[in-house]
N, C-alpha and C. Protein backbone atom coordinates (compact mmCIF):
# COMPACT_ATOMS: atom_id res chain seq x y z
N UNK A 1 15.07 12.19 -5.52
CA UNK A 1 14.00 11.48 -4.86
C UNK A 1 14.10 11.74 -3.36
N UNK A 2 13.08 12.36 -2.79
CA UNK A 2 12.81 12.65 -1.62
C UNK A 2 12.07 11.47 -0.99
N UNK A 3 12.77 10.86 0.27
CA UNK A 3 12.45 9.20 1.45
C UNK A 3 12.00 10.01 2.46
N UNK A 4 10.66 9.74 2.92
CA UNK A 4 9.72 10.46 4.40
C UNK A 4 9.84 8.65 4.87
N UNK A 5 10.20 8.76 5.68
CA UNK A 5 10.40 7.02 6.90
C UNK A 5 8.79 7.38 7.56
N UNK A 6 7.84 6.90 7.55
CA UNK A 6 6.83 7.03 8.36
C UNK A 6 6.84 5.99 9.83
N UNK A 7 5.82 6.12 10.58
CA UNK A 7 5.54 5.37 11.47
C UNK A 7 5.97 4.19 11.86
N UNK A 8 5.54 3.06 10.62
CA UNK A 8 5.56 1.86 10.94
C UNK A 8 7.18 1.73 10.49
N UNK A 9 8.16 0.78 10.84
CA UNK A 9 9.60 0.88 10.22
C UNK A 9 9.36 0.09 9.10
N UNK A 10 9.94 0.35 8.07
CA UNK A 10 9.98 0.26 7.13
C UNK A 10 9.45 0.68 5.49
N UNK A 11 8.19 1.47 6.39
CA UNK A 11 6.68 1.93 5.54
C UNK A 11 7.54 3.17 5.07
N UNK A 12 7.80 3.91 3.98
CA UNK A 12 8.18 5.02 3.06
C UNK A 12 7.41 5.54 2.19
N UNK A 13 7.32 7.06 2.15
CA UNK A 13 7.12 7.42 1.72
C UNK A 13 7.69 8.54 0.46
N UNK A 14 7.62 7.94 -0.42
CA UNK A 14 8.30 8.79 -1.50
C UNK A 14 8.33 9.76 -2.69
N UNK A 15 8.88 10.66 -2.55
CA UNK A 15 8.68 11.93 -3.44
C UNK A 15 9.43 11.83 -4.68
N UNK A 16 8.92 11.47 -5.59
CA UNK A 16 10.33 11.94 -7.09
C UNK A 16 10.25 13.19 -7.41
N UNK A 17 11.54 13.75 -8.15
CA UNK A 17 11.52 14.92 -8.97
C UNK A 17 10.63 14.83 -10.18
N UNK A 18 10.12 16.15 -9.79
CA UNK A 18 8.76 16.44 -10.96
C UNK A 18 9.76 17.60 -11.59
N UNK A 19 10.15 17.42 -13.48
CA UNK A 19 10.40 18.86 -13.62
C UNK A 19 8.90 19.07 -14.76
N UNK A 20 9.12 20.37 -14.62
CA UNK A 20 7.72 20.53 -15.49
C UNK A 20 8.40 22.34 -16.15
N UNK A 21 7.71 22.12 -17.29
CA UNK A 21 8.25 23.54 -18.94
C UNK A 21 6.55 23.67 -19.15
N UNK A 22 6.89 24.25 -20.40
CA UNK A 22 5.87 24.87 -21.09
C UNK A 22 4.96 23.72 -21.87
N UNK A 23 5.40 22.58 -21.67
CA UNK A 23 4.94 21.58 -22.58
C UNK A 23 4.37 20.58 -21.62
N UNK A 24 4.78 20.91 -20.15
CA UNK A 24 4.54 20.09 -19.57
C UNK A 24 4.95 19.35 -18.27
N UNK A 25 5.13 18.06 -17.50
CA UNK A 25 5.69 17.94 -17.21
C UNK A 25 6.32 16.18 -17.50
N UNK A 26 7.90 15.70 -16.22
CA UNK A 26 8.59 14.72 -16.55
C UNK A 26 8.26 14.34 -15.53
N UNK A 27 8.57 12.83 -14.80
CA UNK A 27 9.20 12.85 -13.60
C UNK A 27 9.83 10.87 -13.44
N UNK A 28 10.93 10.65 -13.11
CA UNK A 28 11.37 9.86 -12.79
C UNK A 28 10.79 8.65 -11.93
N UNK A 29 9.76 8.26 -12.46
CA UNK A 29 8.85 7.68 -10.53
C UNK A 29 9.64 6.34 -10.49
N UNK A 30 10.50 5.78 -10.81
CA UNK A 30 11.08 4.93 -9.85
C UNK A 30 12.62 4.48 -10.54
N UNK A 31 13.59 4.50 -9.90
CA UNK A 31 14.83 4.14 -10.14
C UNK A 31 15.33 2.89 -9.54
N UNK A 32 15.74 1.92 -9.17
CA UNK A 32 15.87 1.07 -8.50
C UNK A 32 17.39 1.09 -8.15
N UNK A 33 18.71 1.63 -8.34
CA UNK A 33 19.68 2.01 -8.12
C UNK A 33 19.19 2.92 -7.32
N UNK A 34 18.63 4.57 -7.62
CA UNK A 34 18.88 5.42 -6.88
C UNK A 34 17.91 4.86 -5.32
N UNK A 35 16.88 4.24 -5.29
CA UNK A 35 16.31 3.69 -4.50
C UNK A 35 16.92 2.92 -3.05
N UNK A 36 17.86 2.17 -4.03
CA UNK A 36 18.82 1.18 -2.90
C UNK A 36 19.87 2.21 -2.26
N UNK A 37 20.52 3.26 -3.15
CA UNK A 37 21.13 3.51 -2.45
C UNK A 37 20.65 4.79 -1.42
N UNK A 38 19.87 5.70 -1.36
CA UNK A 38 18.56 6.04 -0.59
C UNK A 38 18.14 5.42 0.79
N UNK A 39 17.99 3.91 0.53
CA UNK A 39 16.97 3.63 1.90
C UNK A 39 17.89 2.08 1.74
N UNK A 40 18.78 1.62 1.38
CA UNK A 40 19.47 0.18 1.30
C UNK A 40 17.99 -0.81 1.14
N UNK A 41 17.15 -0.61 0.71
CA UNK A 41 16.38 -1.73 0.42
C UNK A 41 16.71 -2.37 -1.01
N UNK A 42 16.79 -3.36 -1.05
CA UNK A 42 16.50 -3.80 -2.62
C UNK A 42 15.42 -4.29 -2.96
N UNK A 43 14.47 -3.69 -4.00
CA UNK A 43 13.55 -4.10 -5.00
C UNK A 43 13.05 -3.87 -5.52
N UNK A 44 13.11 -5.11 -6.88
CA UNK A 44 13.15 -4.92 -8.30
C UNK A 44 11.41 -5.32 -8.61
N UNK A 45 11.38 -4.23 -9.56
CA UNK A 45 9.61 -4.79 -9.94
C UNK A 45 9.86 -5.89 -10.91
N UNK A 46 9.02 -6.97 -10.68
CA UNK A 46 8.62 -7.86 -11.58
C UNK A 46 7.06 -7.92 -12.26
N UNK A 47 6.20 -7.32 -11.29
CA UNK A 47 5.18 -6.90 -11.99
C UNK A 47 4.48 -5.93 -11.71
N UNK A 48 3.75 -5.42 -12.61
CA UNK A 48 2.74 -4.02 -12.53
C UNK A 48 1.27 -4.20 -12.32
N UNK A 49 0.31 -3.79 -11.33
CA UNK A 49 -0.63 -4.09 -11.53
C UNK A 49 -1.59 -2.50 -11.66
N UNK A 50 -2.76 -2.40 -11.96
CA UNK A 50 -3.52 -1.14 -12.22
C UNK A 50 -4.72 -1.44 -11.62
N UNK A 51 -5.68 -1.02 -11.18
CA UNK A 51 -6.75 -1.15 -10.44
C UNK A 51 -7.32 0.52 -10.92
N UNK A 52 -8.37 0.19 -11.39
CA UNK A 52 -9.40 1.34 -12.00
C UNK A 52 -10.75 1.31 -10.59
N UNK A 53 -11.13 2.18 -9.88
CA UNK A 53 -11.92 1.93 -9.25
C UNK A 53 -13.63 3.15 -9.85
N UNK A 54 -14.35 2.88 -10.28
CA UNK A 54 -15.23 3.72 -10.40
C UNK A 54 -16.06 4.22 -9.60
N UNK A 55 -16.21 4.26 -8.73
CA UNK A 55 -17.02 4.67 -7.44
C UNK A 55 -16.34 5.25 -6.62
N UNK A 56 -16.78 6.28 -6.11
CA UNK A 56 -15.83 6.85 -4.56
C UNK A 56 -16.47 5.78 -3.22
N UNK A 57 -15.59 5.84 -2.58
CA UNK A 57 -15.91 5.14 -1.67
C UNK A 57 -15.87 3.59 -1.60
N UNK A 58 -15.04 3.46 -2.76
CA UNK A 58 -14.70 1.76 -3.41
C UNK A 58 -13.79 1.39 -2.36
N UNK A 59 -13.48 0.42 -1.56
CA UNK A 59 -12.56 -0.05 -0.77
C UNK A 59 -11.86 -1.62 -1.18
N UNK A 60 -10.57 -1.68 -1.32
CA UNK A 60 -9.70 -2.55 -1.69
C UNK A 60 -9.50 -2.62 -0.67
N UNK A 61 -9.05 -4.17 -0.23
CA UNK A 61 -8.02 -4.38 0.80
C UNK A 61 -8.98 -5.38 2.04
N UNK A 62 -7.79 -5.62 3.39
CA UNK A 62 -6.73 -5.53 3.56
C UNK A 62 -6.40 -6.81 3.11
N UNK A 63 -5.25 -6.76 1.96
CA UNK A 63 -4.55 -7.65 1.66
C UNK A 63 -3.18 -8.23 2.14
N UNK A 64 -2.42 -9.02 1.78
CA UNK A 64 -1.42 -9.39 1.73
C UNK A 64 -1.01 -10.53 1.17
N UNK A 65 0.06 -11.30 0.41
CA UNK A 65 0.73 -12.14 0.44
C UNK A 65 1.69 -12.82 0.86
N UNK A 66 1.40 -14.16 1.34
CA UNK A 66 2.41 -14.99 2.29
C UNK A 66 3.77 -15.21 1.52
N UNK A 67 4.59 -15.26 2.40
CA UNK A 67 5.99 -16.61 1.92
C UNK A 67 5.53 -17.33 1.30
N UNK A 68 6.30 -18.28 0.70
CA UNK A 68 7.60 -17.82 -0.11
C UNK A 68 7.40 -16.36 -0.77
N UNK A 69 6.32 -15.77 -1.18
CA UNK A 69 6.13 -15.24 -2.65
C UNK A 69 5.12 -13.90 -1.61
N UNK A 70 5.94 -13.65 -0.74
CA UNK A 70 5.59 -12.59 -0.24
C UNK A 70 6.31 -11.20 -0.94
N UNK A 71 5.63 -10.06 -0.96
CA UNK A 71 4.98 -9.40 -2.19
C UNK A 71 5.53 -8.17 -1.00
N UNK A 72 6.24 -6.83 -1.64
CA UNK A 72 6.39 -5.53 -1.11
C UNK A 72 5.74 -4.71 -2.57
N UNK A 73 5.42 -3.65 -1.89
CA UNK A 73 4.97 -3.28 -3.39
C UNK A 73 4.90 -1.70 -2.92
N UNK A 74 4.80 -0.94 -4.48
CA UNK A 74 5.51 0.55 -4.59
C UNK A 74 3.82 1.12 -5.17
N UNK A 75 3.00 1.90 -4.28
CA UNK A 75 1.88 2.38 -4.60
C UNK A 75 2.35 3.61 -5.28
N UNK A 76 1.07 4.05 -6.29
CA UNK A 76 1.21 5.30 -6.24
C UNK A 76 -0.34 5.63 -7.25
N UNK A 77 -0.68 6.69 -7.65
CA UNK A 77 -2.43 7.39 -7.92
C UNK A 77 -2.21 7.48 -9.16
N UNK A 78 -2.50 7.21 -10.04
CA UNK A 78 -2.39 7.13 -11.66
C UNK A 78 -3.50 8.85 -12.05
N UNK A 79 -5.14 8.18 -11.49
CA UNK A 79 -5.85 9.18 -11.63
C UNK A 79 -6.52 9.68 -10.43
N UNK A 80 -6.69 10.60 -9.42
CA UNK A 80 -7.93 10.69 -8.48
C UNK A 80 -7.19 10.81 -7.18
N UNK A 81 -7.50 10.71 -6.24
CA UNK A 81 -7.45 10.53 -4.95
C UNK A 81 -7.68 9.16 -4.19
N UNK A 82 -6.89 8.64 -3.09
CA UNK A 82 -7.35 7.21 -2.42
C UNK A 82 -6.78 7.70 -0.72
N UNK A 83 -7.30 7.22 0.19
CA UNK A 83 -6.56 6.96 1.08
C UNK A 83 -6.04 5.68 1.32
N UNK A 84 -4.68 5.80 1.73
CA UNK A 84 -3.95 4.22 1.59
C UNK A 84 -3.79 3.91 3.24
N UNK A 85 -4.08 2.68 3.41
CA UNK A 85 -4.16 1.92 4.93
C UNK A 85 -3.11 0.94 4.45
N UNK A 86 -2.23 0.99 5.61
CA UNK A 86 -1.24 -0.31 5.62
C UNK A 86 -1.52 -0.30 7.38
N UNK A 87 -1.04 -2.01 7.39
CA UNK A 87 -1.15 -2.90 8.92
C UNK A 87 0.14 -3.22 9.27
N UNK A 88 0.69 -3.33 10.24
CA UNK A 88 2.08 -3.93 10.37
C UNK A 88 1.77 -5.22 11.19
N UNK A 89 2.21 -6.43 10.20
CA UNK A 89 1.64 -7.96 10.66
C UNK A 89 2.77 -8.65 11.49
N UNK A 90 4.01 -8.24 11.30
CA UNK A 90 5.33 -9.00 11.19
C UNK A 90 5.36 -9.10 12.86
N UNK A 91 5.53 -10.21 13.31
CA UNK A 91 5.72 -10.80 14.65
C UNK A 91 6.63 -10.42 15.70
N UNK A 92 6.83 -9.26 16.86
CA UNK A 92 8.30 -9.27 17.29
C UNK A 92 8.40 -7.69 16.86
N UNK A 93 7.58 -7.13 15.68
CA UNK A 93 7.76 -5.65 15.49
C UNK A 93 7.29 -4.97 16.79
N UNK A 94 8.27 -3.34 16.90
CA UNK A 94 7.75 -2.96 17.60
C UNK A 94 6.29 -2.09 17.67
N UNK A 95 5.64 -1.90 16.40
CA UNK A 95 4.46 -1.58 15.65
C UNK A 95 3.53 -2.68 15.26
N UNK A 96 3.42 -3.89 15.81
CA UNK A 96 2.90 -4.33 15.74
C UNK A 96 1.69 -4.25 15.30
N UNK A 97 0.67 -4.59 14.95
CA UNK A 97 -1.15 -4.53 14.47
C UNK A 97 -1.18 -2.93 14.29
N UNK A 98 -0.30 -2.13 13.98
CA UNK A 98 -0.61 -0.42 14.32
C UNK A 98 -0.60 -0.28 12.40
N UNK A 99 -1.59 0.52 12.34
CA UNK A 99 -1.77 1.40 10.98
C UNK A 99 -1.36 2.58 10.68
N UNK A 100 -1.14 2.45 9.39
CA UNK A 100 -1.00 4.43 9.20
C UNK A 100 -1.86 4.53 7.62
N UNK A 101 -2.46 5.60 7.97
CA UNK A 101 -3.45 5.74 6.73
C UNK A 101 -2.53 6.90 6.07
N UNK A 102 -2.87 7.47 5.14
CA UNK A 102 -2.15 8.40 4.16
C UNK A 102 -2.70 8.73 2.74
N UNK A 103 -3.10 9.95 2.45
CA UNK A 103 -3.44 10.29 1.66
C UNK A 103 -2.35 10.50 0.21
N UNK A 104 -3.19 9.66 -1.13
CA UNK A 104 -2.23 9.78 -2.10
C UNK A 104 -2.89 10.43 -3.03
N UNK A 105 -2.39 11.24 -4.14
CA UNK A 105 -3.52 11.71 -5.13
C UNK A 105 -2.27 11.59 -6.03
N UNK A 106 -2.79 12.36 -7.96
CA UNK A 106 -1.97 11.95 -8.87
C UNK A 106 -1.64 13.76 -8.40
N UNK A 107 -1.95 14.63 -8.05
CA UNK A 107 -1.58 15.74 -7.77
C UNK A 107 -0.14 16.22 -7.06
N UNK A 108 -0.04 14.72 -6.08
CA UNK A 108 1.36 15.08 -5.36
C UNK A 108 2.35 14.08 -6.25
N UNK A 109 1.96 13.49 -6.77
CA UNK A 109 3.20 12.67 -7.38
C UNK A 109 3.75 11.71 -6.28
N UNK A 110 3.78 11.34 -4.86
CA UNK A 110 4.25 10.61 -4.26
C UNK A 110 3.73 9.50 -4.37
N UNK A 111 4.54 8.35 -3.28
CA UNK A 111 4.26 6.86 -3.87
C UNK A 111 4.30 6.61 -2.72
N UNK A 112 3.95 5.07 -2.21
CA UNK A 112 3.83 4.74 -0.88
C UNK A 112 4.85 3.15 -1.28
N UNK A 113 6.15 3.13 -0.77
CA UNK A 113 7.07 2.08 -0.56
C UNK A 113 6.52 1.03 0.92
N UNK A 114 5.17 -0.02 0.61
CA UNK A 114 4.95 -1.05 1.15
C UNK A 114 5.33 -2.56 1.71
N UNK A 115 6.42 -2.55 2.52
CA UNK A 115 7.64 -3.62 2.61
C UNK A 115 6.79 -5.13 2.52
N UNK A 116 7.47 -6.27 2.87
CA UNK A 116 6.75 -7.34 3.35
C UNK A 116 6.18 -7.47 4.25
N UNK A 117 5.27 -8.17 5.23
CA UNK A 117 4.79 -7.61 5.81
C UNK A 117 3.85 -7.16 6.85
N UNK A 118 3.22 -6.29 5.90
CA UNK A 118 2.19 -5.62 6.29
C UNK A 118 0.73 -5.98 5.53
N UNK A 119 -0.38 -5.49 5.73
CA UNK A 119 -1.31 -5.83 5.26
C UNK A 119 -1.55 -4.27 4.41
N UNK A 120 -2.11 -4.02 3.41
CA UNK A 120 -2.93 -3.34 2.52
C UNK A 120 -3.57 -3.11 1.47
N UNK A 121 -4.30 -1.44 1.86
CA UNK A 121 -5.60 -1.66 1.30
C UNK A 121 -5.87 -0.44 1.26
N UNK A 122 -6.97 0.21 0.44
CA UNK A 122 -7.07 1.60 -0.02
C UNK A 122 -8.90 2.05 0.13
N UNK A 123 -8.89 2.79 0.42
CA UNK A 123 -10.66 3.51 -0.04
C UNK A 123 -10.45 4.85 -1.47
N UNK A 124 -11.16 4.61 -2.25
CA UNK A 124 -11.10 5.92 -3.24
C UNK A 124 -11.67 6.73 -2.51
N UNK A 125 -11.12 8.12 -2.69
CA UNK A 125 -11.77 9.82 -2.44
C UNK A 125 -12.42 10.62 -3.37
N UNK A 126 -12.39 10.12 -4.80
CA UNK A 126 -12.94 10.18 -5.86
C UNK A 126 -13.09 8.84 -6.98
N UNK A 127 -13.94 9.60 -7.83
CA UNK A 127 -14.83 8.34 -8.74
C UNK A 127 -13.28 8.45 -9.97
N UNK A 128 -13.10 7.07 -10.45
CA UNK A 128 -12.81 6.90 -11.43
C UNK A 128 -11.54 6.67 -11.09
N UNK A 129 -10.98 6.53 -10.22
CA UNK A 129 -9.51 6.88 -9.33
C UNK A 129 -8.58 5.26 -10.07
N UNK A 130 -7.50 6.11 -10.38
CA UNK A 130 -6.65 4.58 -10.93
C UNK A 130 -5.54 4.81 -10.06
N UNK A 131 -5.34 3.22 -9.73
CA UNK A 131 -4.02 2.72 -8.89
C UNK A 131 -2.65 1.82 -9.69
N UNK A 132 -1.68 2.50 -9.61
CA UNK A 132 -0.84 1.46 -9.98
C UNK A 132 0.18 0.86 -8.43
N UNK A 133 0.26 0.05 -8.99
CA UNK A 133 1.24 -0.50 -7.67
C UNK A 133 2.52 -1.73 -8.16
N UNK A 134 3.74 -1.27 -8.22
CA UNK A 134 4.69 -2.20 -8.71
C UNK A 134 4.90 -3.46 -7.51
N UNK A 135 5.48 -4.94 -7.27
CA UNK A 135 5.33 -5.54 -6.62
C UNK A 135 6.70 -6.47 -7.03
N UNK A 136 7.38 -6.41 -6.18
CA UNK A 136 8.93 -7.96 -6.14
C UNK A 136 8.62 -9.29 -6.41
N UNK A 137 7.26 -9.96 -6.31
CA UNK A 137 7.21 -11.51 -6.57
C UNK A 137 5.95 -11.38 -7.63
N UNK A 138 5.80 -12.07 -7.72
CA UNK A 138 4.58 -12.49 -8.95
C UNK A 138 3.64 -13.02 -7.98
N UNK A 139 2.10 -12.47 -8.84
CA UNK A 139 0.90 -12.93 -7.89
C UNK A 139 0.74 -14.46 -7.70
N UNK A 140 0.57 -14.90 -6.85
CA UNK A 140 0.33 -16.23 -6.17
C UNK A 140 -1.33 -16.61 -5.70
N UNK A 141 -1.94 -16.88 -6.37
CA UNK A 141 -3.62 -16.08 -5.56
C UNK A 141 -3.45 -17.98 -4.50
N UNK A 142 -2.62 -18.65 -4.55
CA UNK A 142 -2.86 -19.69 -3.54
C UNK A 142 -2.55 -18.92 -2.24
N UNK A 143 -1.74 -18.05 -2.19
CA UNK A 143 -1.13 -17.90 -1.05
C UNK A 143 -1.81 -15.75 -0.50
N UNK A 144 -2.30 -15.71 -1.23
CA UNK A 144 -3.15 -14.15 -1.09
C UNK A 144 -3.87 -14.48 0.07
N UNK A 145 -4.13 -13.19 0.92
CA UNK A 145 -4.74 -13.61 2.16
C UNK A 145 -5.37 -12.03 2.60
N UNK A 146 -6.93 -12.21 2.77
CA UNK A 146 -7.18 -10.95 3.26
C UNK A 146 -7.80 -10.82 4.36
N UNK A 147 -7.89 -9.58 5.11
CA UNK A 147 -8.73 -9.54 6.38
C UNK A 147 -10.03 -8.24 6.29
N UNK A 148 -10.79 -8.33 7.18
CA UNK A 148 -11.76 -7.59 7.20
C UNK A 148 -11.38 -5.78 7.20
N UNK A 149 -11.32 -5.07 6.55
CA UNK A 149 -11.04 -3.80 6.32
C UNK A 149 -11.44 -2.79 7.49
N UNK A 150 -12.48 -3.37 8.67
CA UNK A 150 -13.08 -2.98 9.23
C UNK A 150 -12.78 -3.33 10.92
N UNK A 151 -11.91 -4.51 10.45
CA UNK A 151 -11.63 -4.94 11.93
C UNK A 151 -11.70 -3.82 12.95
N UNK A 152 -12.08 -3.95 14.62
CA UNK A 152 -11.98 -3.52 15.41
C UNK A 152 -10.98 -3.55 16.09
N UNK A 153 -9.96 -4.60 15.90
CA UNK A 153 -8.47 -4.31 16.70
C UNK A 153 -7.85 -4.02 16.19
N UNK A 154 -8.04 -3.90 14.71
CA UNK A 154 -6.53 -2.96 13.85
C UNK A 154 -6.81 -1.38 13.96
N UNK A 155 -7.63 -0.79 14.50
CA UNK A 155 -8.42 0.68 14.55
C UNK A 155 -7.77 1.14 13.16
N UNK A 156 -7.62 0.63 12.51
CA UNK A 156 -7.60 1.06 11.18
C UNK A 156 -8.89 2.71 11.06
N UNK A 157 -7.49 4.10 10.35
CA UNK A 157 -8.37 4.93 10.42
C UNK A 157 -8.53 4.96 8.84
N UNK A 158 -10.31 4.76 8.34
CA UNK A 158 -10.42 5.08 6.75
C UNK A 158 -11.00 6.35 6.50
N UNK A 159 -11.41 6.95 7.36
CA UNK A 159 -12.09 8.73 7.49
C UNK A 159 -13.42 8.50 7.09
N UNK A 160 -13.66 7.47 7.25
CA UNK A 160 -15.38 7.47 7.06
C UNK A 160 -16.02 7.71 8.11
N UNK A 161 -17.56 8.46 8.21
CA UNK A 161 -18.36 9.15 8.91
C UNK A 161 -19.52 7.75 9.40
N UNK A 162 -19.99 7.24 8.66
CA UNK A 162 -20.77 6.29 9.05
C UNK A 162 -21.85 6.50 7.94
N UNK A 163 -22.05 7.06 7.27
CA UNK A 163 -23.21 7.33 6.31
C UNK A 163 -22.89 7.03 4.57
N UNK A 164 -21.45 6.49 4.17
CA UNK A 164 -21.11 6.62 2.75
C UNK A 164 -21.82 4.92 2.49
N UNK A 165 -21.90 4.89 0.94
CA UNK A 165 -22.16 3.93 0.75
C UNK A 165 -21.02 3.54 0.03
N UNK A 166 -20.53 1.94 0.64
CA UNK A 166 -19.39 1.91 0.53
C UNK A 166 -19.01 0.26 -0.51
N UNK A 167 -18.56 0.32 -1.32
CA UNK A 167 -18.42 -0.41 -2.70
C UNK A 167 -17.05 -1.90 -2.57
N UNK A 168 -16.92 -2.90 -2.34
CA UNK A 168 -16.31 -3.75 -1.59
C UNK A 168 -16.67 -4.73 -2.45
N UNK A 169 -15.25 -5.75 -3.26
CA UNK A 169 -15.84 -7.38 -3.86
C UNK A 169 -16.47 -8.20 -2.30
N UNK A 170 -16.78 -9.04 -2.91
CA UNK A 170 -17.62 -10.02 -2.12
C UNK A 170 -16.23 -10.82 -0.67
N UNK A 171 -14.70 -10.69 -1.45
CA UNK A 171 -14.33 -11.47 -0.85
C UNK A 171 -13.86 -10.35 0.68
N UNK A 172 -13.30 -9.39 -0.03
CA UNK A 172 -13.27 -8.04 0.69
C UNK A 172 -14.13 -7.94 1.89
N UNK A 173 -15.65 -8.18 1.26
CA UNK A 173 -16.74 -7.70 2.54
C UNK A 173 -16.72 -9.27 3.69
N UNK A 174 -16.47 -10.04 3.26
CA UNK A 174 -16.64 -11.47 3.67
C UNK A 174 -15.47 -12.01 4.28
N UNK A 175 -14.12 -11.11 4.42
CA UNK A 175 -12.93 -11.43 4.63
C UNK A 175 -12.95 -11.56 6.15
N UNK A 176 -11.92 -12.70 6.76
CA UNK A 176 -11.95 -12.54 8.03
C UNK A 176 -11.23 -12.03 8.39
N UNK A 177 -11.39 -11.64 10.65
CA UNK A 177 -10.53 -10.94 11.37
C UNK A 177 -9.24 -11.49 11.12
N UNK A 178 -8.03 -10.54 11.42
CA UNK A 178 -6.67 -10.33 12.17
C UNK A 178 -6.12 -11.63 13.05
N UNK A 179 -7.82 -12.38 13.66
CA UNK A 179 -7.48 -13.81 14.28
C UNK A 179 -7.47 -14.85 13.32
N UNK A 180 -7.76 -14.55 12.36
CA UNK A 180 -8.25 -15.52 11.19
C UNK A 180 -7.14 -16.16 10.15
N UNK A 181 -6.12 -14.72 10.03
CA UNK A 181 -5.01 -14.81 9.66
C UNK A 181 -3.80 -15.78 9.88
N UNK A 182 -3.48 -16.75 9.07
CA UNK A 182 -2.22 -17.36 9.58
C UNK A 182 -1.15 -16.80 8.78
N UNK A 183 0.04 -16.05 9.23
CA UNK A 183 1.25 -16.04 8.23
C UNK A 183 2.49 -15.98 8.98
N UNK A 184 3.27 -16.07 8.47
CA UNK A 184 4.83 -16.25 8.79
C UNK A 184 5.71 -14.97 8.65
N UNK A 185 5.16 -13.73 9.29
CA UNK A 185 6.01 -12.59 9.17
C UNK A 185 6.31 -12.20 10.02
N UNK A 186 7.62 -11.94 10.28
CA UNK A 186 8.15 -11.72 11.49
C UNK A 186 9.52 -10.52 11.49
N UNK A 187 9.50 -9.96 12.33
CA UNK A 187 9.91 -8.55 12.18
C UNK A 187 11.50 -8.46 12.11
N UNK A 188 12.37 -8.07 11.09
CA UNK A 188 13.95 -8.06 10.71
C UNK A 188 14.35 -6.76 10.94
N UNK A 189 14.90 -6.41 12.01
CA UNK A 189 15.17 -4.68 11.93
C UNK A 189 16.52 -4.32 11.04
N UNK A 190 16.29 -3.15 10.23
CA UNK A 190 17.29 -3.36 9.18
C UNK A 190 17.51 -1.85 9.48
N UNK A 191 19.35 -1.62 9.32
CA UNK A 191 18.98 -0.04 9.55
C UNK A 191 19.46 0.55 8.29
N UNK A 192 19.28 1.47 8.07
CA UNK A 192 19.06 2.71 6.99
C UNK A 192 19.44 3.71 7.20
């Protein structure tokens, strides 16, 4: 398993071994031993979630979950293409409100390691695009919290032109700013 440390500290990006024969291919996508000892993080999935999006240009996000039952979670492209947006929320970071977008497809096999946190959220690049994403706490929808995908102070980059028509639940399009937000994350520098 190949660890790319991106931008924000803590945000990873990760490569498993793909072997692939005549029949096909294998690949290991998550170990949780080889993981910890890799990047010293610990965590264990407790649940799986899948998100089928049918439309290009479908936008999830920006999410997050608060304390207690604040949520890291292990992306990765089942079917299609997405670009993935994460926020860095945590108080005291030196990345503060800064994004990094990143392209995932089921083509590269990589995964996006999403700590606590941060806020995210995805746009599909193609129709039909499935997401899985493993996650450390169990969903809490009391404590789920989202912001506008669009905000102007997160300059969140989604590579849109201004002309797509763009596919969003109600709470998604209706979500408030970055000011709107109350949470309790605050930045632990951990080294690796």
């Amino acid at each position: 398993m190949d660890i790319t440390h991106l931008d924000l500290p803590g945000l990873l990006l990760i490569n498993p071994p793909v072997y692939e024969d005549t029949r096909g291919l294998f690949s290991e996508m998550f170990n949780e031993k080889k993981f910890h000892l890799k990047t010293g993080v610990d965590f264990r999935i407790v649940q799986e979630n899948r998100s089928i999006s049918y439309e290009i240009n479908t936008i999830r996000g920006l999410h997050t979950q608060l304390p207690p039952a604040a949520q890291a979670k292990l992306v990765r492209v089942e079917h299609g293409r997405i670009l993935d947006v994460v926020v860095d929320i945590r108080r005291g970071s030196p990345t503060y409100l800064a994004s990094v977008s990143i392209e995932l497809s089921d083509d590269d096999h990589c995964q996006l390691f999403v700590p606590k946190g941060f806020l995210h959220g995805f746009r599909t690049m193609e129709p039909n695009t499935r997401v899985i994403y493993g996650v450390d706490e169990h969903y809490a929808p009391e404590l789920e919290r989202s912001v506008i995908f669009d905000d102007p102070e997160l300059e969140c980059e989604w590579g849109l032109t201004g002309v797509e028509t763009l596919h969003l639940s109600d709470k998604d399009r209706n979500a408030p700013t970055i000011h709107g937000l109350d949470h309790g994350f605050v930045f632990e520098p951990v080294r690796i």
